[in-house]
PDB file of N, CA and C in Angstrom:
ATOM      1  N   UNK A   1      60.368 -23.513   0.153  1.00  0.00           N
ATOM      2  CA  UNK A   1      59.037 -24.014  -0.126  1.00  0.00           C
ATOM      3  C   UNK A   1      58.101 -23.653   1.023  1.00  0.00           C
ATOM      4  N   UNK A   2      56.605 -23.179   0.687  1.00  0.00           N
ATOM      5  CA  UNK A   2      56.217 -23.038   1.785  1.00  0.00           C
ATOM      6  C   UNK A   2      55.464 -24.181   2.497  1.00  0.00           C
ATOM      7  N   UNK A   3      54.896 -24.260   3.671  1.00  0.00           N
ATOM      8  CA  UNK A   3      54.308 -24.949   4.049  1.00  0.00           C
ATOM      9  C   UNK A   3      52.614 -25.022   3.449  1.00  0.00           C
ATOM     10  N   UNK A   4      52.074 -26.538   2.893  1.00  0.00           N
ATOM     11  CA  UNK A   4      51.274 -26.851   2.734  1.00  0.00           C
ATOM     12  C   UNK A   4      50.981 -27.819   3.349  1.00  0.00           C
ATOM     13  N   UNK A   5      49.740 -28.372   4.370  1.00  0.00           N
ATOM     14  CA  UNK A   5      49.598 -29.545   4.734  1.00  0.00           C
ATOM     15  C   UNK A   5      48.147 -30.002   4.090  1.00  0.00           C
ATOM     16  N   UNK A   6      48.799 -31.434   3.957  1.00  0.00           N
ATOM     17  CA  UNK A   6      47.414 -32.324   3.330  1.00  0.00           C
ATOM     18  C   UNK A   6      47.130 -33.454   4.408  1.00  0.00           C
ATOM     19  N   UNK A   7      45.746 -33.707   4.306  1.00  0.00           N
ATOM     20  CA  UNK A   7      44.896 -34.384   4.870  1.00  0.00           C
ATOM     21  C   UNK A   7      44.726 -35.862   3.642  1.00  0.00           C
ATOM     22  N   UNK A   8      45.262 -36.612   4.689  1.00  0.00           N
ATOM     23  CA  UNK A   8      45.048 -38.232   3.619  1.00  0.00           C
ATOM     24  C   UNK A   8      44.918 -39.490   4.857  1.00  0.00           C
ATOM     25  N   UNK A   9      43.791 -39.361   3.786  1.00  0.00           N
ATOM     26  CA  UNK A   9      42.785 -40.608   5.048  1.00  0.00           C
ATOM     27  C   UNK A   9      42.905 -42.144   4.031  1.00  0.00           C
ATOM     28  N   UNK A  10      42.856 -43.122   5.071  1.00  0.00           N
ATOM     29  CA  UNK A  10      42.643 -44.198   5.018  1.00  0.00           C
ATOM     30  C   UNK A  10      41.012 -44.844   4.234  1.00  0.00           C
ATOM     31  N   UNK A  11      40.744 -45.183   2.898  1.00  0.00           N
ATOM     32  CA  UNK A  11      40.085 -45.690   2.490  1.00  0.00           C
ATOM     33  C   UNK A  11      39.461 -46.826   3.246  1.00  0.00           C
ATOM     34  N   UNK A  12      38.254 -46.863   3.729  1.00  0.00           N
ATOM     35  CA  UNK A  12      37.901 -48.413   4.251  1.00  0.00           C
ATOM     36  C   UNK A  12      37.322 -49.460   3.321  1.00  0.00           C
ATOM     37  N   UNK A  13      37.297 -49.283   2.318  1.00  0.00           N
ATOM     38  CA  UNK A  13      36.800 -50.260   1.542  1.00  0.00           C
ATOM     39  C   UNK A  13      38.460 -50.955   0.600  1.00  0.00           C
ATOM     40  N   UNK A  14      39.183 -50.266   0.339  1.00  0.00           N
ATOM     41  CA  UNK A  14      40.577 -50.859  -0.304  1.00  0.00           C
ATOM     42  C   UNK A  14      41.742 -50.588   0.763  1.00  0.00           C
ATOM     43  N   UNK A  15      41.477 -49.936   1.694  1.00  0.00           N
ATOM     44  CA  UNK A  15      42.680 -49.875   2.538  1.00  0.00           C
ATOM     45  C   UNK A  15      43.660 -48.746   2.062  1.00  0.00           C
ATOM     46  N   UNK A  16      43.661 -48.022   0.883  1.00  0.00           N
ATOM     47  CA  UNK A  16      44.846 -47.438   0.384  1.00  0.00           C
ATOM     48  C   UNK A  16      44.348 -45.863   0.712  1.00  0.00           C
ATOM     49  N   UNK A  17      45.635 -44.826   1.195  1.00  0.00           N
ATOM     50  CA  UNK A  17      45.251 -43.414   1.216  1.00  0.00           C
ATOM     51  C   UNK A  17      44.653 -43.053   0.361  1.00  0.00           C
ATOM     52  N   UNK A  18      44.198 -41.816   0.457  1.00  0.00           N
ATOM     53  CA  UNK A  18      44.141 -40.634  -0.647  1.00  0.00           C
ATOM     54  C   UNK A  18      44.158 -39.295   0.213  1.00  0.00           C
ATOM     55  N   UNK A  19      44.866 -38.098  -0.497  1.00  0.00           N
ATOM     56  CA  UNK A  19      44.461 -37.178  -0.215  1.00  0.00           C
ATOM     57  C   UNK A  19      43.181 -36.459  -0.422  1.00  0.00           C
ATOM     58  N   UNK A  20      42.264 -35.935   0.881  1.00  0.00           N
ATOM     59  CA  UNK A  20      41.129 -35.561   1.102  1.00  0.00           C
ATOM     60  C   UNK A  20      40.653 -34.038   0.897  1.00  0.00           C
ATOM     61  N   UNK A  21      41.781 -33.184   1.888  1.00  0.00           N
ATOM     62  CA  UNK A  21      41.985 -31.934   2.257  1.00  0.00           C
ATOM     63  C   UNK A  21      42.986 -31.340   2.151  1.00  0.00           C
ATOM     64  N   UNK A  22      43.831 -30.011   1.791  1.00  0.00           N
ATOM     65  CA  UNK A  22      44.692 -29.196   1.839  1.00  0.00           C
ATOM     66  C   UNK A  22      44.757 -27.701   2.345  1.00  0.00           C
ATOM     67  N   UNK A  23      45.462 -27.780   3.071  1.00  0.00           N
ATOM     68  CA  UNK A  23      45.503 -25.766   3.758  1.00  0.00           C
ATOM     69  C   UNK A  23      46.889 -25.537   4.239  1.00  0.00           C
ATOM     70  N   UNK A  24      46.986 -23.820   3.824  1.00  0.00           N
ATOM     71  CA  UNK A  24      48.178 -23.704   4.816  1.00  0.00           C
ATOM     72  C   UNK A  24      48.358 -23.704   5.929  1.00  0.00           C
ATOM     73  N   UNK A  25      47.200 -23.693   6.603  1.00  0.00           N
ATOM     74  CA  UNK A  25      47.300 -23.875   8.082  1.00  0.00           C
ATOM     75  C   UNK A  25      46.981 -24.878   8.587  1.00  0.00           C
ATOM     76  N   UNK A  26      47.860 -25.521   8.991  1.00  0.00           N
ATOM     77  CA  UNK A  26      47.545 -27.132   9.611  1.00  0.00           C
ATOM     78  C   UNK A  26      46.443 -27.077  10.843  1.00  0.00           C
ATOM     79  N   UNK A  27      45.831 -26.059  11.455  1.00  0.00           N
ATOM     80  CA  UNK A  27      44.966 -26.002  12.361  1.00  0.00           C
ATOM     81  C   UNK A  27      43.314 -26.733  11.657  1.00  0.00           C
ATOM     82  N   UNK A  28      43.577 -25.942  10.328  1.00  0.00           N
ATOM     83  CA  UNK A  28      42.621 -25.670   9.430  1.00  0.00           C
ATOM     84  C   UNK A  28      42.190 -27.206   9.050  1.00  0.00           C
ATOM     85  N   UNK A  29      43.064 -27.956   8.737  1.00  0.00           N
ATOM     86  CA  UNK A  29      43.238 -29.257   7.736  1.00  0.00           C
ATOM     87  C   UNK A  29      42.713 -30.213   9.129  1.00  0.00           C
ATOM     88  N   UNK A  30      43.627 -29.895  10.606  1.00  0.00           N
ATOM     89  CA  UNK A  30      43.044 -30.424  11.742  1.00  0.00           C
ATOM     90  C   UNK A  30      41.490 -30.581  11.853  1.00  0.00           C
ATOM     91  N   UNK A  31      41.092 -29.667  11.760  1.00  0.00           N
ATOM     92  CA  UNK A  31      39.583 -28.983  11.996  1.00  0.00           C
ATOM     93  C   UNK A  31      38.635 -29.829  11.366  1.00  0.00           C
ATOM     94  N   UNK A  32      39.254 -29.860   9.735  1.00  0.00           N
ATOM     95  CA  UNK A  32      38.348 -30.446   8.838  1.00  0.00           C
ATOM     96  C   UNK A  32      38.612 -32.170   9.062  1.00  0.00           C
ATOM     97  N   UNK A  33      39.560 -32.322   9.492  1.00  0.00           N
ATOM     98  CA  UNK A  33      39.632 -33.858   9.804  1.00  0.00           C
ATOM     99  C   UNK A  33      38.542 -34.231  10.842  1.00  0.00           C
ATOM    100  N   UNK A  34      39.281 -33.686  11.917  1.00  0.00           N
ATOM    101  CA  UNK A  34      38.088 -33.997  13.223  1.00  0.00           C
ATOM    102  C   UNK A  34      36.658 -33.709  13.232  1.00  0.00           C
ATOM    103  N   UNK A  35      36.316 -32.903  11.855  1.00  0.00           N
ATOM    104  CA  UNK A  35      34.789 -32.270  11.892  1.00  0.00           C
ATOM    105  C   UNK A  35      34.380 -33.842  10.873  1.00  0.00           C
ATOM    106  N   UNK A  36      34.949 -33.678   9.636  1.00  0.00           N
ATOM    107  CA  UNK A  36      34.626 -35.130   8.504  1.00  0.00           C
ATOM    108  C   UNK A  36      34.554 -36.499   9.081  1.00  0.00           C
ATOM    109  N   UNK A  37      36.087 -36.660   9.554  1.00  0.00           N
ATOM    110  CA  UNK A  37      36.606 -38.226   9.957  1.00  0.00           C
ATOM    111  C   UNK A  37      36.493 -38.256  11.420  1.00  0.00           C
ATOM    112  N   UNK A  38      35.623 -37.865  12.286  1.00  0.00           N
ATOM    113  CA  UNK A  38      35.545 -38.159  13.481  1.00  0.00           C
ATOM    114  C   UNK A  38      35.625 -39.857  14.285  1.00  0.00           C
ATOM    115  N   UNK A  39      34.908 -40.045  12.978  1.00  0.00           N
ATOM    116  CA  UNK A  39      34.562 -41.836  13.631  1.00  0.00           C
ATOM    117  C   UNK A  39      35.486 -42.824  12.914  1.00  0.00           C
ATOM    118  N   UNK A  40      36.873 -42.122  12.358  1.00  0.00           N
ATOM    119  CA  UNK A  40      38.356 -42.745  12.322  1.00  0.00           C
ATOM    120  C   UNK A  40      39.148 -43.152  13.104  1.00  0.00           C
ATOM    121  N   UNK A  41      39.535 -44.441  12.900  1.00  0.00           N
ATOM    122  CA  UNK A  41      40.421 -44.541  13.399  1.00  0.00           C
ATOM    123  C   UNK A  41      42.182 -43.486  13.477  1.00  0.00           C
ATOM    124  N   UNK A  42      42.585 -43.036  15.151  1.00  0.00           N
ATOM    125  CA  UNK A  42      43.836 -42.293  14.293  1.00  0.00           C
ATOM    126  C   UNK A  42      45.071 -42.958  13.242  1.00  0.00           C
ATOM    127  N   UNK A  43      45.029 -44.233  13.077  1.00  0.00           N
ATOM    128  CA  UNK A  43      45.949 -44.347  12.544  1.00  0.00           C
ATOM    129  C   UNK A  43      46.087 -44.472  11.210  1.00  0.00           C
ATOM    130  N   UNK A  44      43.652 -44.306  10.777  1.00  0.00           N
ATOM    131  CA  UNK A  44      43.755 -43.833   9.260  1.00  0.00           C
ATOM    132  C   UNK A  44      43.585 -42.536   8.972  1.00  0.00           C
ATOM    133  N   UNK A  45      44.084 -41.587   9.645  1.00  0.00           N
ATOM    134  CA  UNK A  45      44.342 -40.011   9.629  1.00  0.00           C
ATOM    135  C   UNK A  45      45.855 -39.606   9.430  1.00  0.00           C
ATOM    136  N   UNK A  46      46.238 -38.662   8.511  1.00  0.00           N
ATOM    137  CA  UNK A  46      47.932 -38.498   8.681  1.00  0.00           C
ATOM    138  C   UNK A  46      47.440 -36.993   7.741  1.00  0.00           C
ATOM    139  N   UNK A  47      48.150 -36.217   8.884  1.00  0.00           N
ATOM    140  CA  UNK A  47      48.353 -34.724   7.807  1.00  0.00           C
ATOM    141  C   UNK A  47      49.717 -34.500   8.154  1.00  0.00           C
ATOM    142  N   UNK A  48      50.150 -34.190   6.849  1.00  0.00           N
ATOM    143  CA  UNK A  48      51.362 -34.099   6.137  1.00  0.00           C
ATOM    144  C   UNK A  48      51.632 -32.714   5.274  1.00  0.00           C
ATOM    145  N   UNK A  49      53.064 -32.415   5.936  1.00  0.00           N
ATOM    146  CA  UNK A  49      53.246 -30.888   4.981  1.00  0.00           C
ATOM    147  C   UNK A  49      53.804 -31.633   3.533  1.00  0.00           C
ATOM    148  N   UNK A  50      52.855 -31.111   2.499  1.00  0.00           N
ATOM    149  CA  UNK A  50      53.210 -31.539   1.381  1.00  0.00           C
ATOM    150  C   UNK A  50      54.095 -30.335   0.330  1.00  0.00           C
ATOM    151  N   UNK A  51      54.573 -29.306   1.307  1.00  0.00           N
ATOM    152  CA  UNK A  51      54.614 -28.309   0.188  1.00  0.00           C
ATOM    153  C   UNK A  51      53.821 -27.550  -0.963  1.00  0.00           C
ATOM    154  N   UNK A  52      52.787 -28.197  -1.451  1.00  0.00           N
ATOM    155  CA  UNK A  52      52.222 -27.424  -1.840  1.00  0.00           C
ATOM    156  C   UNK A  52      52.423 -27.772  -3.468  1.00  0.00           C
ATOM    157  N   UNK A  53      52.684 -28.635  -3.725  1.00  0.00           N
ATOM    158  CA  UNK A  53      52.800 -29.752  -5.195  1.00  0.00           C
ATOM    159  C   UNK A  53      52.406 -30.939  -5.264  1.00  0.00           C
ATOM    160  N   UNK A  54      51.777 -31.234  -6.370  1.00  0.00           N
ATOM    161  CA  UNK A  54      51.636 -32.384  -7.203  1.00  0.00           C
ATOM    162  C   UNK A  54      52.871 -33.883  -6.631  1.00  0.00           C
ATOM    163  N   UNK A  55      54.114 -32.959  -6.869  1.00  0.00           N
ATOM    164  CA  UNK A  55      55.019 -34.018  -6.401  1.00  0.00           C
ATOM    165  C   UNK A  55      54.704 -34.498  -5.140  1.00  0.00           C
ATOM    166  N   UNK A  56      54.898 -33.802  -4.274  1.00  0.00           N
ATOM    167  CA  UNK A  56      54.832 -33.806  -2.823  1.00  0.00           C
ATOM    168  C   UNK A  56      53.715 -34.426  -2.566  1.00  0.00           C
ATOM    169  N   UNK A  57      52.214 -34.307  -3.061  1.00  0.00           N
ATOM    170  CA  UNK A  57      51.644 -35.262  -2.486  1.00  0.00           C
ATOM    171  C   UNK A  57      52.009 -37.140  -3.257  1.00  0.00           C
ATOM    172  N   UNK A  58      52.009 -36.544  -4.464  1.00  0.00           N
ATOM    173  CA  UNK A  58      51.937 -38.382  -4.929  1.00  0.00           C
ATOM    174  C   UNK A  58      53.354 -39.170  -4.457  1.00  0.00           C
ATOM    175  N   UNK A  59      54.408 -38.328  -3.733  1.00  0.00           N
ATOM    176  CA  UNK A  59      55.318 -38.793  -3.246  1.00  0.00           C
ATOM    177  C   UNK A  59      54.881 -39.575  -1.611  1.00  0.00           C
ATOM    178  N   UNK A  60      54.141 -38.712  -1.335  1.00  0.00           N
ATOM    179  CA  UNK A  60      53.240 -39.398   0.039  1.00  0.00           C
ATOM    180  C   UNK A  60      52.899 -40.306   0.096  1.00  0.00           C
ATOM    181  N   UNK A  61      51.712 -40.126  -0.972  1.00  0.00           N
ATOM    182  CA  UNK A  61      51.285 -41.313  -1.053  1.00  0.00           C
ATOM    183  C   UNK A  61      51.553 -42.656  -1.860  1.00  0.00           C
ATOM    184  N   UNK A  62      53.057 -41.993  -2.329  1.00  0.00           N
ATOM    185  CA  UNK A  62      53.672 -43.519  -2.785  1.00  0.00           C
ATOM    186  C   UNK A  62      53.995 -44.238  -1.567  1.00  0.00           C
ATOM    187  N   UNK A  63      54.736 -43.451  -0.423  1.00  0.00           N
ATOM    188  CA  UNK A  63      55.571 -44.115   1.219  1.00  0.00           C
ATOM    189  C   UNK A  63      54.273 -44.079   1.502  1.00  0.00           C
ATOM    190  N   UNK A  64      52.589 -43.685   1.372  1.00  0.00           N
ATOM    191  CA  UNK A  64      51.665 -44.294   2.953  1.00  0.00           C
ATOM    192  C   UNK A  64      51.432 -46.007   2.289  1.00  0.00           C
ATOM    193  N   UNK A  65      50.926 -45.507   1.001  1.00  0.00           N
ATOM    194  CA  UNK A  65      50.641 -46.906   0.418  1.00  0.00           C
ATOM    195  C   UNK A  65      51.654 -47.850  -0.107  1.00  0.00           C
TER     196      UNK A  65
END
């Protein structure tokens, strides 16, 4: 599988993830975090190699939430 990483931020109004962003290059997904979610907290930031499926993310975000 190759590497896909997703960007899934912390909702502040319900508290629950979602995925935001996706790239193969985790520099990339970095970038767009720190450029969007600057005024986040880190511990509602998590990029995650999701592979690059449907599964893989809603599997995420079954374990963030």
């Amino acid at each position: 599988m190759e590497n896909f990483y997703t960007l899934f931020v912390r909702d502040e109004s319900d508290g629950c993830f979602y995925d935001e962003f996706g790239d193969y290059k985790k520099c990339d997904v970095k970038e767009e975090a720190d450029a969007t979610y600057w005024d986040r907290k880190k511990s509602d930031i998590k990029i995650i190699n999701t592979h690059g499926t449907a599964a893989g993310i809603l599997k995420v975000l079954k374990e963030l939430n």
